[in-house]
C-alpha atoms as a PDB file:
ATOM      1  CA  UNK A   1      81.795 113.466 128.030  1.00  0.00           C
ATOM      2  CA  UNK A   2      80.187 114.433 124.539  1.00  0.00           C
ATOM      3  CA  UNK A   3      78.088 111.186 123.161  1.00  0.00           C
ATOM      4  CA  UNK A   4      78.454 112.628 119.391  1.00  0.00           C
ATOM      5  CA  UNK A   5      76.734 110.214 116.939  1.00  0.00           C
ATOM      6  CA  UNK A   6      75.521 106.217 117.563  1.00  0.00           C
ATOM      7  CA  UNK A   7      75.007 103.574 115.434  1.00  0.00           C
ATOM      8  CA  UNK A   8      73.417 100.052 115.523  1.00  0.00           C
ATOM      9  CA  UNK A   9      74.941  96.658 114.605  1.00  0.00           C
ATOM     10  CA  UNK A  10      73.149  93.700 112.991  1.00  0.00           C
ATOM     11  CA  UNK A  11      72.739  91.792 116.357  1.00  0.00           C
ATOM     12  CA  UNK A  12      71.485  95.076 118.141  1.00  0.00           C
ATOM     13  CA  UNK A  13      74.828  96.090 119.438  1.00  0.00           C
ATOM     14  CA  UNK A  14      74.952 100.126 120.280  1.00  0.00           C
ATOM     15  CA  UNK A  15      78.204 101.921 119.453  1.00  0.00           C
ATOM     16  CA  UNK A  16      78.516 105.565 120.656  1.00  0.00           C
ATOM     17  CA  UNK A  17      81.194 108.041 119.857  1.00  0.00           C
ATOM     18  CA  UNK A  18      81.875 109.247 122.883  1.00  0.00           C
ATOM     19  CA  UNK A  19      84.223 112.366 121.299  1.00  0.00           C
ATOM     20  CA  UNK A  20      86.087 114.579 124.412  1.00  0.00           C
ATOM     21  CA  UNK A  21      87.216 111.203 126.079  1.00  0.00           C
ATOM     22  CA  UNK A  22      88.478 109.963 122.645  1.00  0.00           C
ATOM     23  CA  UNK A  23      86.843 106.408 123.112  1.00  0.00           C
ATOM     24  CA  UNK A  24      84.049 104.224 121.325  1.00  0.00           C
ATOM     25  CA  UNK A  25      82.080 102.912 123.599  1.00  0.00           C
ATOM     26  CA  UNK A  26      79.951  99.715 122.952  1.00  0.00           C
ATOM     27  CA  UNK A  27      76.619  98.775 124.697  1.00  0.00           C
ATOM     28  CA  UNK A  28      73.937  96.200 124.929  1.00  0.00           C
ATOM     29  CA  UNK A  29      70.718  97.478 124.302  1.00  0.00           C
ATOM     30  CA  UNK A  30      69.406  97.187 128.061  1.00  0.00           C
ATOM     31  CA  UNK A  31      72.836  99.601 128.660  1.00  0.00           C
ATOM     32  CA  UNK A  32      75.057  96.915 130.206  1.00  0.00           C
ATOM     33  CA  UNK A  33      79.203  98.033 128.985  1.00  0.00           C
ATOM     34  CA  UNK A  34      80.353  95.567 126.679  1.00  0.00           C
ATOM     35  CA  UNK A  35      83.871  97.014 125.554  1.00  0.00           C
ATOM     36  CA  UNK A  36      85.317 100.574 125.174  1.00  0.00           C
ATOM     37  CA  UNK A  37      88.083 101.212 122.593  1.00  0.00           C
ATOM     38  CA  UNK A  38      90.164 104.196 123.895  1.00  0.00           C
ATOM     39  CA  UNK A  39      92.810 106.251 122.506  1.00  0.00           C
ATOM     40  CA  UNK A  40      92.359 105.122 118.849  1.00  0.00           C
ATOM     41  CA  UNK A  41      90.218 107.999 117.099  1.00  0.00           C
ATOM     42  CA  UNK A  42      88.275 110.920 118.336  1.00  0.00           C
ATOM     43  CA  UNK A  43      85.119 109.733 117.184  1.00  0.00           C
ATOM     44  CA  UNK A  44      82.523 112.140 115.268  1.00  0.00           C
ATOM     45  CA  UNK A  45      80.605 110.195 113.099  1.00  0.00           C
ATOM     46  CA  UNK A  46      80.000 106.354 112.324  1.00  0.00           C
ATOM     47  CA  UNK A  47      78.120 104.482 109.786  1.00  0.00           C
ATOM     48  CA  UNK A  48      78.125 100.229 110.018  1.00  0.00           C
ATOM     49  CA  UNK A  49      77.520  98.409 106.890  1.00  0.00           C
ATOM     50  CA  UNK A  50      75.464  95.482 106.578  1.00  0.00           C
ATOM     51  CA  UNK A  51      78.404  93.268 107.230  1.00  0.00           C
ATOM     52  CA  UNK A  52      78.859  94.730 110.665  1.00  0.00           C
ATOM     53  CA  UNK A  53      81.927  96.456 109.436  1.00  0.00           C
ATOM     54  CA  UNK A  54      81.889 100.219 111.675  1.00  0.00           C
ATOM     55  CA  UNK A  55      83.655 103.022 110.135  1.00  0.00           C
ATOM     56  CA  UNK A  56      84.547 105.262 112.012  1.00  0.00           C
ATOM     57  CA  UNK A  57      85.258 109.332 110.800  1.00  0.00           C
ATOM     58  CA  UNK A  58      87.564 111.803 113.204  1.00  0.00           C
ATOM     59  CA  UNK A  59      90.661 112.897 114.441  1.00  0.00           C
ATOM     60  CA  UNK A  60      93.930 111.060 116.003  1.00  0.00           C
ATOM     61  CA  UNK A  61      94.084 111.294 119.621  1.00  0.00           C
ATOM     62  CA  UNK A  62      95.281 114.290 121.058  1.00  0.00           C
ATOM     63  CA  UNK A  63      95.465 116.271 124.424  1.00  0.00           C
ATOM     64  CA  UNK A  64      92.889 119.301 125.451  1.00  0.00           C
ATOM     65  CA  UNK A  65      94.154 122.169 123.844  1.00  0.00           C
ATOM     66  CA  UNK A  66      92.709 126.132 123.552  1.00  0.00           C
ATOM     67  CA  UNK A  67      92.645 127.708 120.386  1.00  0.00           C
ATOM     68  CA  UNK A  68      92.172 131.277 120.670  1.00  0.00           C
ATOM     69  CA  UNK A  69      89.886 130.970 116.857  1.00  0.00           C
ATOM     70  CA  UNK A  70      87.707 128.499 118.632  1.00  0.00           C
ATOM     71  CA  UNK A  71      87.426 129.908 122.466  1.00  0.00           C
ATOM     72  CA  UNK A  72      84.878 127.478 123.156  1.00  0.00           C
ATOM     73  CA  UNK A  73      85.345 124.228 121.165  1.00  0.00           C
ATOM     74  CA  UNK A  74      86.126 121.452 123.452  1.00  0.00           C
ATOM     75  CA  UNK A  75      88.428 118.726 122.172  1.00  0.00           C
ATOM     76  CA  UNK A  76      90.152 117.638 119.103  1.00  0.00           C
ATOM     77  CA  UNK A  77      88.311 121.262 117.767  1.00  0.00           C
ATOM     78  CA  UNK A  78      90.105 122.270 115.256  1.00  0.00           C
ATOM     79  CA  UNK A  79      91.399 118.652 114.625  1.00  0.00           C
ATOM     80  CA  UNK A  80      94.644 118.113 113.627  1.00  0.00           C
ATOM     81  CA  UNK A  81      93.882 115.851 111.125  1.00  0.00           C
ATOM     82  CA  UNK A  82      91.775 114.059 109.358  1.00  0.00           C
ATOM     83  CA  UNK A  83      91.011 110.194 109.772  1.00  0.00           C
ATOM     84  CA  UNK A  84      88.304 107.714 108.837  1.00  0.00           C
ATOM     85  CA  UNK A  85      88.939 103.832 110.037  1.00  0.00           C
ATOM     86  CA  UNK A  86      87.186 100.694 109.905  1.00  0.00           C
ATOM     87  CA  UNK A  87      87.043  98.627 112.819  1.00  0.00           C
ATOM     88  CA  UNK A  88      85.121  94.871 113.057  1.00  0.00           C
ATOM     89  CA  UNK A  89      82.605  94.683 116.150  1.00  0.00           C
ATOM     90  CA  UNK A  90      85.630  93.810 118.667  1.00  0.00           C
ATOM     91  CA  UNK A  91      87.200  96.880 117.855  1.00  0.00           C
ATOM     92  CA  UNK A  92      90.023  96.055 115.738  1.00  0.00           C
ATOM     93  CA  UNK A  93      90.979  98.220 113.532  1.00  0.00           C
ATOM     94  CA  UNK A  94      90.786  97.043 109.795  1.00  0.00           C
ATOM     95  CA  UNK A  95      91.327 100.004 107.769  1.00  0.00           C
ATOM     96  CA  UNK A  96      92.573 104.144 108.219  1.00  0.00           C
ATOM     97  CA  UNK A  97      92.571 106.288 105.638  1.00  0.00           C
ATOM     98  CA  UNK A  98      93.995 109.542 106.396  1.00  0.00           C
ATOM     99  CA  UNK A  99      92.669 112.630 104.421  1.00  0.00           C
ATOM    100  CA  UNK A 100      94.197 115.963 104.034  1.00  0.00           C
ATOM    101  CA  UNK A 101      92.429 118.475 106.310  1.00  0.00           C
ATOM    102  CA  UNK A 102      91.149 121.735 104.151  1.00  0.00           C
ATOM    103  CA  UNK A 103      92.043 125.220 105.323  1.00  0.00           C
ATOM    104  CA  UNK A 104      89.461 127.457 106.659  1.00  0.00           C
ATOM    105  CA  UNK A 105      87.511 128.969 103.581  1.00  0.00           C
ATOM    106  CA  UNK A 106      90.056 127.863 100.886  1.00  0.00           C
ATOM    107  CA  UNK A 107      88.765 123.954 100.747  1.00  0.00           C
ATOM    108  CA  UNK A 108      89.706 122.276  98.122  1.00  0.00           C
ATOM    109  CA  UNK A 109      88.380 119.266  96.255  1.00  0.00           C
ATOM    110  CA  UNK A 110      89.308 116.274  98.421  1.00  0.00           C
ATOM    111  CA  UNK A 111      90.246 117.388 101.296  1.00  0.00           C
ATOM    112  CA  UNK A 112      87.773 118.000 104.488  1.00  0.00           C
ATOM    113  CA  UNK A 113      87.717 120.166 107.178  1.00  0.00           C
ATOM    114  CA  UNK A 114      86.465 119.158 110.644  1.00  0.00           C
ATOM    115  CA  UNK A 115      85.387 115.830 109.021  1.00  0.00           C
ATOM    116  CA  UNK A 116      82.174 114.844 110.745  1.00  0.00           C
ATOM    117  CA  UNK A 117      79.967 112.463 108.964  1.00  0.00           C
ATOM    118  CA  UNK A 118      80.728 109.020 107.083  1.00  0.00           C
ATOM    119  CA  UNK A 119      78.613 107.226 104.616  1.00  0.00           C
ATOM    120  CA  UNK A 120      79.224 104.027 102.415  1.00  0.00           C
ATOM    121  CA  UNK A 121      77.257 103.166  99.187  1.00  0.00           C
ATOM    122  CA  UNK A 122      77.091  99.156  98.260  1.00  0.00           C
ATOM    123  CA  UNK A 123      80.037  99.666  95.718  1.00  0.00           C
ATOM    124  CA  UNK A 124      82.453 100.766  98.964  1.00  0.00           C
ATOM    125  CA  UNK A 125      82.543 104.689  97.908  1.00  0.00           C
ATOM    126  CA  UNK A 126      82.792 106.694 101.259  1.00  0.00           C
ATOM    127  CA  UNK A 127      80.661 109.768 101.527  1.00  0.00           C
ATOM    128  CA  UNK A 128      82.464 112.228 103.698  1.00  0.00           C
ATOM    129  CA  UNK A 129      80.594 115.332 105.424  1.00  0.00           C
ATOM    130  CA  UNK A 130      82.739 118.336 106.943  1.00  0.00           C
ATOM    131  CA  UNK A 131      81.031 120.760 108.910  1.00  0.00           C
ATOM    132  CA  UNK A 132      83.425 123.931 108.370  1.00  0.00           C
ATOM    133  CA  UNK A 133      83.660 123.339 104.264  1.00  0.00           C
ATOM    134  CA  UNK A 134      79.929 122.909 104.755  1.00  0.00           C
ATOM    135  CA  UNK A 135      79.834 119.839 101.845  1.00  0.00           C
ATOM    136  CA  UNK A 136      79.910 116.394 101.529  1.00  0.00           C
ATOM    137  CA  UNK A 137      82.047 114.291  99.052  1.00  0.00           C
ATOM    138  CA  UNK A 138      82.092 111.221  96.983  1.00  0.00           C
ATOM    139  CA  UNK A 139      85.539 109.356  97.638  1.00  0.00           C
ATOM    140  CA  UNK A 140      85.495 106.404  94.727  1.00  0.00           C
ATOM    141  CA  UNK A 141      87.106 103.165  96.099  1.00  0.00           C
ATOM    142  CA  UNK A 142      89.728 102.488  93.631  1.00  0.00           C
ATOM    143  CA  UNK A 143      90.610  99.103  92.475  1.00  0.00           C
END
């Protein structure tokens, strides 16, 4: 319904967030269905590391709502929270961090608000974009 980011795996696999029917759906590259993982996350953004690990950034699942600050904005808009997971290439999920959603012009440091893009650097720090805070942030994995 709204294809909102794709990504690539090692072996040439396509995985598109497919965002209003809260599913990831995963291609071949001549566009045959290989798998669809529904009802997990409302997928905005993806990044896959080099060890075909996807992570995922979104919302839980939720039903179509109207939000008379958002007229327009189809699902999930404004989220109700604030999730990033890690899923292998069958789709299970490995990881989910939750994060706490920012309020509209008051965001702080650490939260996001309408988290939309994920990013990983080769120490495992996420990189999280939000469109209405208008920044992105360093998360340091902790150990």
């Amino acid at each position: 319904s709204l294809p909102h980011a794709i990504a690539i795996d090692s072996k040439g696999t396509l995985y598109i967030a497919d965002r209003n029917n809260q599913r990831v759906q995963v291609y071949s590259q001549a566009g045959k269905l290989l798998d669809s993982w529904a009802n997990v996350i409302v997928p905005w953004g993806f990044c896959i590391t080099a060890k075909d690990e996807i992570w995922v950034a979104g919302c839980s699942p939720m039903p179509w709502r109207v939000d008379p600050k958002y007229p327009t904005a189809p699902l999930s808009c404004p989220p109700k929270d604030q999730l990033v997971m890690k899923f292998n290439t069958a789709g299970r999920a490995l990881q989910i961090w939750t994060i706490p959603k920012g309020e509209d012009e008051k965001e702080q440091p650490g939260d996001v608000n309408w988290l939309h893009c994920v990013a990983l650097d080769s120490a495992g720090n996420l990189y999280l974009g939000d469109i209405i805070g208008k920044r992105a942030q360093q998360f340091v994995l902790q150990k």
